[in-house]
C-alpha atoms as a PDB file:
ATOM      1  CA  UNK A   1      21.034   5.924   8.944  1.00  0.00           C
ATOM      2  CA  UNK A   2      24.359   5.680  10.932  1.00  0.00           C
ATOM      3  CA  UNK A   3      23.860   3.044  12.987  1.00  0.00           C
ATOM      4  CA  UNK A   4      21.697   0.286  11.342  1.00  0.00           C
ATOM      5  CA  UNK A   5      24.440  -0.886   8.880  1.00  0.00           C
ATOM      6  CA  UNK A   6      21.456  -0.797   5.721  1.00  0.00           C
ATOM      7  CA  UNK A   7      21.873   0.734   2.558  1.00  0.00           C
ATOM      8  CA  UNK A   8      19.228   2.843   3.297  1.00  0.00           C
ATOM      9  CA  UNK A   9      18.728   4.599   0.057  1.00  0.00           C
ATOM     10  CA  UNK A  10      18.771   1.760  -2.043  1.00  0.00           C
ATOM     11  CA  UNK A  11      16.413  -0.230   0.695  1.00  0.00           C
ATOM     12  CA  UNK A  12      14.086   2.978  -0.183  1.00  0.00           C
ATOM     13  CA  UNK A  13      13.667   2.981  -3.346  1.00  0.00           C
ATOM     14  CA  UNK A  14      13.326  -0.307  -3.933  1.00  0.00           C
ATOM     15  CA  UNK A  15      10.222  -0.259  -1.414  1.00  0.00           C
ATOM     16  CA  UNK A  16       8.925   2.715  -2.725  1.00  0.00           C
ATOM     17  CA  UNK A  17       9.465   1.360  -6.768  1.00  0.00           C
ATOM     18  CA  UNK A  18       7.699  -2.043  -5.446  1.00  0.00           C
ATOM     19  CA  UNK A  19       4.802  -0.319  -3.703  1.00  0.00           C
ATOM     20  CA  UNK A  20       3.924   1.851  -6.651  1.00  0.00           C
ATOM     21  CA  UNK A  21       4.282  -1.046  -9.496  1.00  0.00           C
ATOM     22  CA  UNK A  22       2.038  -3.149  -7.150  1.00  0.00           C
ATOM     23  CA  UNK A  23      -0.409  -0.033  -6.669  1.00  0.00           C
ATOM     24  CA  UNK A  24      -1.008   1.046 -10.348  1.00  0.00           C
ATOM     25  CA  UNK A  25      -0.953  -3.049 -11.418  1.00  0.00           C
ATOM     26  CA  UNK A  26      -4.057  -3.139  -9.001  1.00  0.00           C
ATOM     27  CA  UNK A  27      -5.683  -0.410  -9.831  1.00  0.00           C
ATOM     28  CA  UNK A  28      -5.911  -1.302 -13.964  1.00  0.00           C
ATOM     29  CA  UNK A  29      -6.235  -4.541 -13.106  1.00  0.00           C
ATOM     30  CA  UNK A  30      -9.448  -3.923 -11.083  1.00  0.00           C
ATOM     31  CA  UNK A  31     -10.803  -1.590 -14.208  1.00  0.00           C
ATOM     32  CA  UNK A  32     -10.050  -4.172 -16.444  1.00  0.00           C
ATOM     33  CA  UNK A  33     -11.754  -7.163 -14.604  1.00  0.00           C
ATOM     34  CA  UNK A  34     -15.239  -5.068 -14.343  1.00  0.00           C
ATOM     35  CA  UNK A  35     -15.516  -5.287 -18.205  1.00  0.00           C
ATOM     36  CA  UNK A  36     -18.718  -7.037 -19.719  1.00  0.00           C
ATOM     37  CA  UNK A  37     -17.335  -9.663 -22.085  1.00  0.00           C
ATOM     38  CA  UNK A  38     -16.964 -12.837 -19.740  1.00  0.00           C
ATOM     39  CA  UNK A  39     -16.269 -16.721 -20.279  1.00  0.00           C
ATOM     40  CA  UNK A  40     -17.025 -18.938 -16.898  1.00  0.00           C
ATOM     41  CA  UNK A  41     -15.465 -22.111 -17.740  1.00  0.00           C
ATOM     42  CA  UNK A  42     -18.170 -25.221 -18.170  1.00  0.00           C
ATOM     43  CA  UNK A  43     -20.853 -22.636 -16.170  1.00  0.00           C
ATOM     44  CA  UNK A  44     -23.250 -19.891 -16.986  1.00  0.00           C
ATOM     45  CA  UNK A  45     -22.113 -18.094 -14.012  1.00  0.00           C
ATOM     46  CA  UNK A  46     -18.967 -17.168 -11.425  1.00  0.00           C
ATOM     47  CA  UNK A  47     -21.105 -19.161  -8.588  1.00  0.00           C
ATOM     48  CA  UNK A  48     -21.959 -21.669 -10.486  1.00  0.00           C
ATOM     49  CA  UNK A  49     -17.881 -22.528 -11.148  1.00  0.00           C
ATOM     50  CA  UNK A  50     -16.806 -26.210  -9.906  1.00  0.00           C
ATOM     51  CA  UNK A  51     -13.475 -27.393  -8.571  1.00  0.00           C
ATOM     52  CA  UNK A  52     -13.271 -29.145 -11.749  1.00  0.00           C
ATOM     53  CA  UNK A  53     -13.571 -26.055 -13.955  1.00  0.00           C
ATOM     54  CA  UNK A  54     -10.068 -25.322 -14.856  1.00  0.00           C
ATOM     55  CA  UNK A  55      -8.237 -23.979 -17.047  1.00  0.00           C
ATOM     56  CA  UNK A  56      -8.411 -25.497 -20.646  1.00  0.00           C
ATOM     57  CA  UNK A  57      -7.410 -24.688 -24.353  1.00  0.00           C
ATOM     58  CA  UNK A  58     -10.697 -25.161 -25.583  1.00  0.00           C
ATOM     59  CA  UNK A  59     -12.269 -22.221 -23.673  1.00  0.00           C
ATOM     60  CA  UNK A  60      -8.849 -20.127 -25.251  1.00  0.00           C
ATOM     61  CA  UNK A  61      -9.880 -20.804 -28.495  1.00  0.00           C
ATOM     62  CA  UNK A  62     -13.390 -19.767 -28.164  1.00  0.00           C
ATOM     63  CA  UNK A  63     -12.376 -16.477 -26.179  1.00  0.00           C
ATOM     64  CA  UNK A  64      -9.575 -15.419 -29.079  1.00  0.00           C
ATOM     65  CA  UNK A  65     -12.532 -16.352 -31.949  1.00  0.00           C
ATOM     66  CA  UNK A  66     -14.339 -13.896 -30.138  1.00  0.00           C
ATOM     67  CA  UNK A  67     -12.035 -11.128 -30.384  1.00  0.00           C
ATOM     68  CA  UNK A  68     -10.835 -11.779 -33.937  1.00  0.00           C
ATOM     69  CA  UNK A  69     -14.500 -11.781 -34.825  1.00  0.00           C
ATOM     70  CA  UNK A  70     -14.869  -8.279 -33.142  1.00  0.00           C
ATOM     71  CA  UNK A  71     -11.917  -7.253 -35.491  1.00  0.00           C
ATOM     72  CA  UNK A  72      -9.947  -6.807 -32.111  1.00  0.00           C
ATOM     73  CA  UNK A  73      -6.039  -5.974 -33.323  1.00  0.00           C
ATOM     74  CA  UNK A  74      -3.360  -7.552 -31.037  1.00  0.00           C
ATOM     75  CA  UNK A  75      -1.073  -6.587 -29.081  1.00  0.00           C
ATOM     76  CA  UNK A  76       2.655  -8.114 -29.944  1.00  0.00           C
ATOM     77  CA  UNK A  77       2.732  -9.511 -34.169  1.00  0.00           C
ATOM     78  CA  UNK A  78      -0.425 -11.583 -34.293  1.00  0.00           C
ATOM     79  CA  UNK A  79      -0.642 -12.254 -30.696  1.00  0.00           C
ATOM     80  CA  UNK A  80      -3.438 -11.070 -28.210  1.00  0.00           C
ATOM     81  CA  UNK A  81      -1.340 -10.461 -24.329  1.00  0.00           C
ATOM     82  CA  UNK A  82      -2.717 -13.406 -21.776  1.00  0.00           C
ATOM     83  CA  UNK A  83      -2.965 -12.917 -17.715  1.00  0.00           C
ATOM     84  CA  UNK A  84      -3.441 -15.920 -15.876  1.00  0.00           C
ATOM     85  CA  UNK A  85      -2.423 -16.819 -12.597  1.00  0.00           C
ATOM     86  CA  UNK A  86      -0.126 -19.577 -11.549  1.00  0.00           C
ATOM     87  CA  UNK A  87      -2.330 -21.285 -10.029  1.00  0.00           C
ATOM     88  CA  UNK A  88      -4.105 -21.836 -13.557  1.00  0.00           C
ATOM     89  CA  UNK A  89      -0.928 -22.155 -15.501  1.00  0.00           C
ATOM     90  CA  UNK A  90      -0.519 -25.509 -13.509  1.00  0.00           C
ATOM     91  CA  UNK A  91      -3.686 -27.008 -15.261  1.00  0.00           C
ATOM     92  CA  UNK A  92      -3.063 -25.686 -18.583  1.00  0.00           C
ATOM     93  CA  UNK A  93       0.343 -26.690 -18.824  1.00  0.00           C
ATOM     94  CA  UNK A  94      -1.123 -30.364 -17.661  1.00  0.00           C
ATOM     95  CA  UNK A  95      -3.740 -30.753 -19.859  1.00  0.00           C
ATOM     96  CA  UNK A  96      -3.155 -33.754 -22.712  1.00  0.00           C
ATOM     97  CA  UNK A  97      -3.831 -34.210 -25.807  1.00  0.00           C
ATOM     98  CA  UNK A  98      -2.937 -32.616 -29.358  1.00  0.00           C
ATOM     99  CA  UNK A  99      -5.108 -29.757 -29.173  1.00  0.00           C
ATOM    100  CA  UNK A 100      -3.496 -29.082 -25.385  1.00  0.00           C
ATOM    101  CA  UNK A 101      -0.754 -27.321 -24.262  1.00  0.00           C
ATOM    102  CA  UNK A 102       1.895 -29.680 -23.467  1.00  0.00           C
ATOM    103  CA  UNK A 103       2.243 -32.145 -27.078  1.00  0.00           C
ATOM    104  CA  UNK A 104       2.582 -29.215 -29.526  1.00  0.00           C
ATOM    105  CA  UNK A 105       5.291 -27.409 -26.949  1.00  0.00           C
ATOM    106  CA  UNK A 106       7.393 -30.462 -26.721  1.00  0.00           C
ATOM    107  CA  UNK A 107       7.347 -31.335 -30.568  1.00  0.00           C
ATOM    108  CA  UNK A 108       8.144 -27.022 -31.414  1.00  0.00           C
ATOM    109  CA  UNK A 109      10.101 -25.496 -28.417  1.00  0.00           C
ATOM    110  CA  UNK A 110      10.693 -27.995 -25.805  1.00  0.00           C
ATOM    111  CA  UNK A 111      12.658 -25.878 -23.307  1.00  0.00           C
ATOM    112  CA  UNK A 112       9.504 -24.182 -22.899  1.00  0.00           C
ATOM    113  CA  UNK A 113       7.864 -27.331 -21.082  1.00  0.00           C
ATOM    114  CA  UNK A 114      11.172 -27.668 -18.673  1.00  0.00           C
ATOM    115  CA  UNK A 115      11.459 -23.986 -17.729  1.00  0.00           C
ATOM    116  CA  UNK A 116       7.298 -24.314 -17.022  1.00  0.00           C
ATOM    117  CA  UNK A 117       6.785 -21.117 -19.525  1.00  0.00           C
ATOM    118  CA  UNK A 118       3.711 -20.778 -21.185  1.00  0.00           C
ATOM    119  CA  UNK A 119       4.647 -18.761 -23.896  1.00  0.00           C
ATOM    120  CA  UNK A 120       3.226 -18.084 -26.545  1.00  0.00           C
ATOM    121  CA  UNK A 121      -0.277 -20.523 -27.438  1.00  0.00           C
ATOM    122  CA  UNK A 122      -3.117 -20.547 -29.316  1.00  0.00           C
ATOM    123  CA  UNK A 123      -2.755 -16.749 -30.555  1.00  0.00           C
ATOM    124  CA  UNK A 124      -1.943 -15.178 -26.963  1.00  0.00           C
ATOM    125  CA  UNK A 125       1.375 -14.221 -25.534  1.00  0.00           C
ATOM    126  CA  UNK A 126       0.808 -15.480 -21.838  1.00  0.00           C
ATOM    127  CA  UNK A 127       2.255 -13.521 -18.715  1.00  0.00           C
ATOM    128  CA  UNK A 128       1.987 -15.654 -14.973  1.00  0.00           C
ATOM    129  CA  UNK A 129       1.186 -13.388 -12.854  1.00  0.00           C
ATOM    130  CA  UNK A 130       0.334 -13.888  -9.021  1.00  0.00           C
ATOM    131  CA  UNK A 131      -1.315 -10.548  -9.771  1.00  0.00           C
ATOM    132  CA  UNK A 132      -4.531 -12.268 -11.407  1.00  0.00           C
ATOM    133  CA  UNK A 133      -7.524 -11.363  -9.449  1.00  0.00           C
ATOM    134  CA  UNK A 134      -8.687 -14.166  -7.637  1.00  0.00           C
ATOM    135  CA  UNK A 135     -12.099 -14.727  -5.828  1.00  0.00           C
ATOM    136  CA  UNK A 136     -11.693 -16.660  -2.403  1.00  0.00           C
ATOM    137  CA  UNK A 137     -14.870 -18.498  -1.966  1.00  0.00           C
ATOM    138  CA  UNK A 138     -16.630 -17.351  -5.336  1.00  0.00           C
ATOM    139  CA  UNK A 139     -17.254 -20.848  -6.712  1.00  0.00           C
ATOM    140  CA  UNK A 140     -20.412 -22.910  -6.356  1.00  0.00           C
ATOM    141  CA  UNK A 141     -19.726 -23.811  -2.762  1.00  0.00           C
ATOM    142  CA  UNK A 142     -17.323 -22.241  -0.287  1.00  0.00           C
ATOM    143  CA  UNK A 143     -14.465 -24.163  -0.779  1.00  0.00           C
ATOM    144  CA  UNK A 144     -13.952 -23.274  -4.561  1.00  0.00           C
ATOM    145  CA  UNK A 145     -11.953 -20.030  -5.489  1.00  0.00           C
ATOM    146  CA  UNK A 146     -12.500 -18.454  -8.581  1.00  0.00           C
ATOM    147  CA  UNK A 147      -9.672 -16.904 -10.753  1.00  0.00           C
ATOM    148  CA  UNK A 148     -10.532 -14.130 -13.217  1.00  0.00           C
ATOM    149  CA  UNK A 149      -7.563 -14.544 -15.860  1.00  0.00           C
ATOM    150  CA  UNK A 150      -7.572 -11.954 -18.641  1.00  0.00           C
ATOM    151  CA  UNK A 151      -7.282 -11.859 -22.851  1.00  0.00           C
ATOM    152  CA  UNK A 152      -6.424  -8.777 -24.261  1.00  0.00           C
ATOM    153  CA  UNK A 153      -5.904  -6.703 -27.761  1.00  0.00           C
ATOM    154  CA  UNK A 154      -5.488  -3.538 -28.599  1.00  0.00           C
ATOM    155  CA  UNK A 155      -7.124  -0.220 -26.830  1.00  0.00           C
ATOM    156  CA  UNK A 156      -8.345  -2.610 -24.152  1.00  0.00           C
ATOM    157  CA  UNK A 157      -7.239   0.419 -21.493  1.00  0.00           C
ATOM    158  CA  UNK A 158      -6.788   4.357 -21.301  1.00  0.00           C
ATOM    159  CA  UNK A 159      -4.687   6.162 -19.064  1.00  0.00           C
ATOM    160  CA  UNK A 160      -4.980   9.785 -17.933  1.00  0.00           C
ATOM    161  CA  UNK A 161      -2.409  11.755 -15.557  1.00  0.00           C
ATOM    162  CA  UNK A 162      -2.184  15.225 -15.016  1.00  0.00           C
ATOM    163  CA  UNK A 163       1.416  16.343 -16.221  1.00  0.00           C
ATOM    164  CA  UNK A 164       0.998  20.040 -14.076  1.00  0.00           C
ATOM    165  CA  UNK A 165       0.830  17.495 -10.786  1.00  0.00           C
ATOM    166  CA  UNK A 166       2.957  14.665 -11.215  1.00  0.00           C
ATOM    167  CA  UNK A 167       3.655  12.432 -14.777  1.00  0.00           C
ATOM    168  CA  UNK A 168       3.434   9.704 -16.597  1.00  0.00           C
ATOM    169  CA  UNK A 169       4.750   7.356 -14.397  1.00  0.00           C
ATOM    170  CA  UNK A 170       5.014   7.587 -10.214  1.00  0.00           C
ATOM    171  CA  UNK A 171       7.621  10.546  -8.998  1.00  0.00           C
ATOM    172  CA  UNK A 172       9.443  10.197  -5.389  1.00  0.00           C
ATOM    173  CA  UNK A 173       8.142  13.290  -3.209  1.00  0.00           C
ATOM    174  CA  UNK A 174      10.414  14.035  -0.027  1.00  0.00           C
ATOM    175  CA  UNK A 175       8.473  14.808   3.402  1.00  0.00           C
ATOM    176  CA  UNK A 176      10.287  17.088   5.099  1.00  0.00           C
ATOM    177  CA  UNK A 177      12.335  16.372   8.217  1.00  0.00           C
ATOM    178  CA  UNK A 178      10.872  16.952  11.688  1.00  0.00           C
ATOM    179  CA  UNK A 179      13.210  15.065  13.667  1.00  0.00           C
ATOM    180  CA  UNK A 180      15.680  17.413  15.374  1.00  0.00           C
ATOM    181  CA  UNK A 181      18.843  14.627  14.892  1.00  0.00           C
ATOM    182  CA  UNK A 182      17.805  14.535  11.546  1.00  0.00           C
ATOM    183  CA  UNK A 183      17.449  10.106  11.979  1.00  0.00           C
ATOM    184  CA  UNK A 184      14.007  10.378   9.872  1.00  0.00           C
ATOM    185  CA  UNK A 185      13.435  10.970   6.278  1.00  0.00           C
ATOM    186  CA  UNK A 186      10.079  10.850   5.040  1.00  0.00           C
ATOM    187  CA  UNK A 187      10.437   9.438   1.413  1.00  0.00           C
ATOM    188  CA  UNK A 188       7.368   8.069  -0.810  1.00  0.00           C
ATOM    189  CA  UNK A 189       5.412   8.324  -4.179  1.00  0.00           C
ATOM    190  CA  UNK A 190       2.973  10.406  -6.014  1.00  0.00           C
ATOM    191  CA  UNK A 191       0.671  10.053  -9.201  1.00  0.00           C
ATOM    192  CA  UNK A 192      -2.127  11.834 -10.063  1.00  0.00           C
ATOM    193  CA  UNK A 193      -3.649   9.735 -13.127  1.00  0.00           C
ATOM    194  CA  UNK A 194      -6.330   7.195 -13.498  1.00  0.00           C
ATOM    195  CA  UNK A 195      -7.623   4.250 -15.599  1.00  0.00           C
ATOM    196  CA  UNK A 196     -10.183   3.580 -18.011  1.00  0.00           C
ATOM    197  CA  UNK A 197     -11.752   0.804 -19.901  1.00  0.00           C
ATOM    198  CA  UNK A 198     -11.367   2.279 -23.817  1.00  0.00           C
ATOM    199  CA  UNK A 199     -13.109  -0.249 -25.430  1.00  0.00           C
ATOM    200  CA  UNK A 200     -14.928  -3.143 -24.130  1.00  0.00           C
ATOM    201  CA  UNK A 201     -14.336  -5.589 -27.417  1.00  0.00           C
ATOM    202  CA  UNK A 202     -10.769  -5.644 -26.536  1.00  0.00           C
ATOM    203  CA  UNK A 203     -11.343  -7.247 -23.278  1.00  0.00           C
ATOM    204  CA  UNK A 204     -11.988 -10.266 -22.117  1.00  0.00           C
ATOM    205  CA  UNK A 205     -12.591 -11.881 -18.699  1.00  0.00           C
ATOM    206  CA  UNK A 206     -11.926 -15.938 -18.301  1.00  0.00           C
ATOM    207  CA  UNK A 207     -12.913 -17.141 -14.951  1.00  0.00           C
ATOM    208  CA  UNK A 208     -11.593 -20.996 -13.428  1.00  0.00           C
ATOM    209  CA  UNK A 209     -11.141 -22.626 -10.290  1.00  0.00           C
ATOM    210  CA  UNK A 210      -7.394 -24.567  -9.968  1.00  0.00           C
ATOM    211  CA  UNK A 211      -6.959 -27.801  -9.166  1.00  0.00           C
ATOM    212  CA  UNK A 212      -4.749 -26.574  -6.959  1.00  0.00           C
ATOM    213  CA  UNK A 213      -6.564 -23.441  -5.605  1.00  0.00           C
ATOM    214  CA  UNK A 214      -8.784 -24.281  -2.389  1.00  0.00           C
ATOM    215  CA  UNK A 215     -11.313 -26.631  -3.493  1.00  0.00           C
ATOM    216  CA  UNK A 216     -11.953 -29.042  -1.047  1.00  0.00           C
END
């Protein structure tokens, strides 16, 4: 701590806030992407998905019809919250035509198109997130990688923590020191909680290859 010229407490907890973010993200993301209610774009199955099976607004549509049929409330105003992964957002964002992405944001919010923000489209408010599960090798030969973007409404998830052991969110726990020069200060993060699938309507699973994902 005296000698390596790093603000070590700050270094700390911005390791510690990163690991547990990344951590929890998994962990409900992995519960989420097991749900039942899947679209494989142009294919009846994951293994069945082409290189030329990306993403498209079409396939948006039908998966939002699909939860406004199953009286599924959204999440933000009218608008159901969107995962996809970058790799994906690069063939949305190119797709042409009126009915894709690209004409109807440069005729309404322009600055959307040079920023490369999806925003919001065709009823879902759209995070990019490099977090997006994505299968390496799951596609119809193994050279195409499969991304599971996700569509999601209201009580899509539960969360249970215990508040006797930790809390809501992660809490920094201190080791204690066993170094007799007092140079090492075991420092990390605790939760005792878990994640659920609430109800299965609410979620829905919308799997692609990327045009610029390995497929070739």
């Amino acid at each position: 701590r005296g000698t390596d010229y790093s603000a070590v407490d700050a270094d700390a907890a911005n390791l510690i806030g990163y690991n547990a973010g990344i951590s929890l993200d998994t962990i409900a993301r992995d519960v989420l992407v097991a749900g039942t209610n899947v679209k494989f774009e142009g294919q009846a199955t994951q293994g069945a998905i082409t290189a030329s099976d990306t993403y498209s607004a079409a396939s948006i549509r039908e998966v939002v019809a699909g939860l406004r049929g199953d009286n599924v409330m959204p999440f933000v105003g009218t608008s159901y919250l969107g995962m996809i992964h970058p790799d994906q957002s690069v063939d949305l964002r190119a797709e042409t035509g009126a009915a894709g992405w690209a004409e109807p944001a440069n005729n309404t919010e322009s600055s959307r198109r040079w920023q490369g923000i999806v925003g919001v489209f065709e009823g879902v408010s759209w995070i990019e997130s490099p977090r997006v599960k994505m299968v390496a090798d799951g596609g119809a030969s193994s050279t195409v990688d499969v991304y599971q973007s996700l569509i999601l409404g209201q009580e899509c998830l539960a969360k249970a923590f215990s508040t006797s052991e930790s809390a809501a969110l992660p809490q920094v726990r201190r080791g204690p020191v066993v170094d007799s020069l007092s140079r090492f200060h075991p420092v990390g993060w605790y939760w005792l909680g878990g994640y659920a699938r609430f109800r299965e309507a609410a979620i829905r699973r919308y799997e692609t290859a990327s045009s610029i994902g390995a497929n070739s």
